[in-house]
N, C-alpha and C. Protein backbone atom coordinates (compact mmCIF):
# COMPACT_ATOMS: atom_id res chain seq x y z
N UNK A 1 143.90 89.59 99.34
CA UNK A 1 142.50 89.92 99.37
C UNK A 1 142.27 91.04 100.39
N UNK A 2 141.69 91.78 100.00
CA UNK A 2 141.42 93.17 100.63
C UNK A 2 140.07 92.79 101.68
N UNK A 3 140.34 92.78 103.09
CA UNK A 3 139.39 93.00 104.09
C UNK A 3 138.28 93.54 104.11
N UNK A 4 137.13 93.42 104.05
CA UNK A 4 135.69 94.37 104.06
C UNK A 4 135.52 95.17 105.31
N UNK A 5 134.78 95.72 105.69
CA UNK A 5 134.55 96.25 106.87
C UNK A 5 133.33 95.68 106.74
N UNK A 6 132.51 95.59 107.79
CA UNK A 6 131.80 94.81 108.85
C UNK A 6 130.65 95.67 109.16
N UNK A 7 129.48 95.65 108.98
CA UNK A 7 128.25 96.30 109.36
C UNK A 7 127.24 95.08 110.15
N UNK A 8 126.93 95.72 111.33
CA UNK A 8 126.07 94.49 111.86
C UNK A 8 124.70 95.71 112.25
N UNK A 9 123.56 94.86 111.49
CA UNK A 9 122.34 95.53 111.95
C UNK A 9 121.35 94.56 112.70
N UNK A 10 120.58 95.23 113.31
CA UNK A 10 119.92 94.73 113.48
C UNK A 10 118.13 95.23 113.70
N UNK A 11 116.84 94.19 112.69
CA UNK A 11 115.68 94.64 112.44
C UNK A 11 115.08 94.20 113.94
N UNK A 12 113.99 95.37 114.27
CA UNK A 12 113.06 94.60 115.51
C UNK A 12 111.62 95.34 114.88
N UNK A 13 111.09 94.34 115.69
CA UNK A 13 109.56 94.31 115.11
C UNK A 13 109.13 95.92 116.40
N UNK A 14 108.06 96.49 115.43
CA UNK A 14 107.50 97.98 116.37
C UNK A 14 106.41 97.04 117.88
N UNK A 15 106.17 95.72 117.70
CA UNK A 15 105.57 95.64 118.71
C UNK A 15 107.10 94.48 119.87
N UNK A 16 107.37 94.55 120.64
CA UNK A 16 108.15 93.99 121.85
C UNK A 16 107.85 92.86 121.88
N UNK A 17 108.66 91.28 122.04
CA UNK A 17 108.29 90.23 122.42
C UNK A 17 107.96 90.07 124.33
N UNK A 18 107.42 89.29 124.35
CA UNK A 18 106.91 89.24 125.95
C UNK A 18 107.93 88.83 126.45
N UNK A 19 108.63 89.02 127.68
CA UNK A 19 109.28 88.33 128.12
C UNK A 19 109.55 86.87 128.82
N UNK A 20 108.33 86.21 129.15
CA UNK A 20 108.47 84.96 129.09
C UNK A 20 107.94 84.18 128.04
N UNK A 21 108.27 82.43 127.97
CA UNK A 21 108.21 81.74 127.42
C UNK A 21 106.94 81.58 126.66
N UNK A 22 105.89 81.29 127.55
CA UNK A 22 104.69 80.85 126.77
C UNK A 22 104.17 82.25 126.09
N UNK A 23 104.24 83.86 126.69
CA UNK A 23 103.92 84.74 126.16
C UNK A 23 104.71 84.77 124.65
N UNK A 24 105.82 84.39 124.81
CA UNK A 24 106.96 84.52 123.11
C UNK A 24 105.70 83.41 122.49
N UNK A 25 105.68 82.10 122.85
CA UNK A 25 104.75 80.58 122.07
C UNK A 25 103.33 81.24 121.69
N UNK A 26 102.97 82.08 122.45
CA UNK A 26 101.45 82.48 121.70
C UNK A 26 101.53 83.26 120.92
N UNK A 27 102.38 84.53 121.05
CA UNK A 27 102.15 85.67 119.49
C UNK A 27 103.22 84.59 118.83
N UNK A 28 104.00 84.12 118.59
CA UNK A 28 104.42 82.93 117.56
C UNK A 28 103.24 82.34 117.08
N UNK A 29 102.71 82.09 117.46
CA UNK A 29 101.25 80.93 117.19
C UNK A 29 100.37 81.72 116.99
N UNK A 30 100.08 82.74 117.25
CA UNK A 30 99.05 83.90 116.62
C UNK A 30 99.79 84.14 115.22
N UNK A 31 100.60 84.89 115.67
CA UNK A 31 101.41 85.64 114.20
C UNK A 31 101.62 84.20 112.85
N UNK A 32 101.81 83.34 113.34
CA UNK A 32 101.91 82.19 112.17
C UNK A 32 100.47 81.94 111.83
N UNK A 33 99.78 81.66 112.75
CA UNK A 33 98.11 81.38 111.86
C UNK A 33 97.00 82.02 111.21
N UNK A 34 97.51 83.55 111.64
CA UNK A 34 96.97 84.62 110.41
C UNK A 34 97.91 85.18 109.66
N UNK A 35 99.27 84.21 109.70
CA UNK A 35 100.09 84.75 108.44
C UNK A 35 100.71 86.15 108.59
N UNK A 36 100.91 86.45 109.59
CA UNK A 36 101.48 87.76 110.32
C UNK A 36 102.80 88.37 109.77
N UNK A 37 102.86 89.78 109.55
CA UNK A 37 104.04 90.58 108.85
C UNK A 37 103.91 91.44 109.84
N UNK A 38 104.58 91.33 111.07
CA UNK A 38 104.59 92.89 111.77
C UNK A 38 105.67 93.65 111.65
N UNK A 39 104.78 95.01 111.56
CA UNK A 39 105.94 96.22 110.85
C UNK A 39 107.25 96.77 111.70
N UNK A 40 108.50 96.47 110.89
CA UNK A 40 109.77 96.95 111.40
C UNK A 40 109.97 98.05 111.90
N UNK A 41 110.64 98.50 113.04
CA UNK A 41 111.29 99.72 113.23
C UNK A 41 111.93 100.45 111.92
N UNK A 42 111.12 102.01 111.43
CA UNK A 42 112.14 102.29 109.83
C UNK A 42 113.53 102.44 110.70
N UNK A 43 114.28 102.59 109.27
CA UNK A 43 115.86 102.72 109.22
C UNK A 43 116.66 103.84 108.48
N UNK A 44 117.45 104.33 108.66
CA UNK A 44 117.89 104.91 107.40
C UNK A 44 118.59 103.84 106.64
N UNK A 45 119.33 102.81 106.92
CA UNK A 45 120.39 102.17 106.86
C UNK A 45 119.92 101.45 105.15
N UNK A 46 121.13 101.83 104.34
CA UNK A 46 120.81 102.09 102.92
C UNK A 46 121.32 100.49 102.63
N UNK A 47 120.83 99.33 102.28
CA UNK A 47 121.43 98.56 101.96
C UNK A 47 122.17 98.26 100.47
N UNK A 48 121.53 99.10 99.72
CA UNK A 48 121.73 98.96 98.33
C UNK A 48 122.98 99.56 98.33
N UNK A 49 123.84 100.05 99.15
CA UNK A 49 125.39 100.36 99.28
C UNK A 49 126.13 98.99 99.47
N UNK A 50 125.33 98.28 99.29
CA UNK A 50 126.50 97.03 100.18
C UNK A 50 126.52 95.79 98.88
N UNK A 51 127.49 95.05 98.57
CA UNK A 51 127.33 94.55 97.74
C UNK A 51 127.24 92.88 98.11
N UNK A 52 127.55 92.25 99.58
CA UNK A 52 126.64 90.87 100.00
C UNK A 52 126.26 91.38 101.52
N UNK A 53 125.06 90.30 101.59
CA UNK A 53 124.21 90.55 102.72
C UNK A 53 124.14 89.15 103.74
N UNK A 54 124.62 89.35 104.54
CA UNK A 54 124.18 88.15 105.35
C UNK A 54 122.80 87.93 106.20
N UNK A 55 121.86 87.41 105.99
CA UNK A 55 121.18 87.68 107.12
C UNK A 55 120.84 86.53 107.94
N UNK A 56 120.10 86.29 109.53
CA UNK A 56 120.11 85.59 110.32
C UNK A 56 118.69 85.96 111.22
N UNK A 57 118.41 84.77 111.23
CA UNK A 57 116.96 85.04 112.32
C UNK A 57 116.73 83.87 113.28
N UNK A 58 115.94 84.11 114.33
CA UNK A 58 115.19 83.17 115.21
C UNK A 58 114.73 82.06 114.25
N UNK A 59 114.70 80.92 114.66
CA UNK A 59 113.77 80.05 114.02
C UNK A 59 112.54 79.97 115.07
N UNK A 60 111.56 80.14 115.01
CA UNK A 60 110.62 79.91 115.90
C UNK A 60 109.75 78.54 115.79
């Protein structure tokens, strides 16, 4: 079996998480109760070149 090569990306949101605790628990708790989509840093990074995707996130 022929080895893949390895791409690791990674998405961040255009606004910064706070650095402490309860500041992360409130925009969590904001962003979940109006159903929040905040917009990604763009990318060039073409995924439709790749043929599986792993992806991984925070559970909040």
């Amino acid at each position: 079996m022929k080895r893949q090569a390895v791409t690791y990306f990674r998405s961040e949101s255009e606004i910064l998480n706070p650095n402490d605790w309860d500041g992360c628990l409130d925009r969590a708790n904001t962003e979940r109760a109006e159903d929040a989509r905040p917009e990604l840093i763009p990318t060039d990074l073409d995924i439709a070149s790749y043929d599986t995707i792993f992806l991984g996130y925070p559970i909040w």
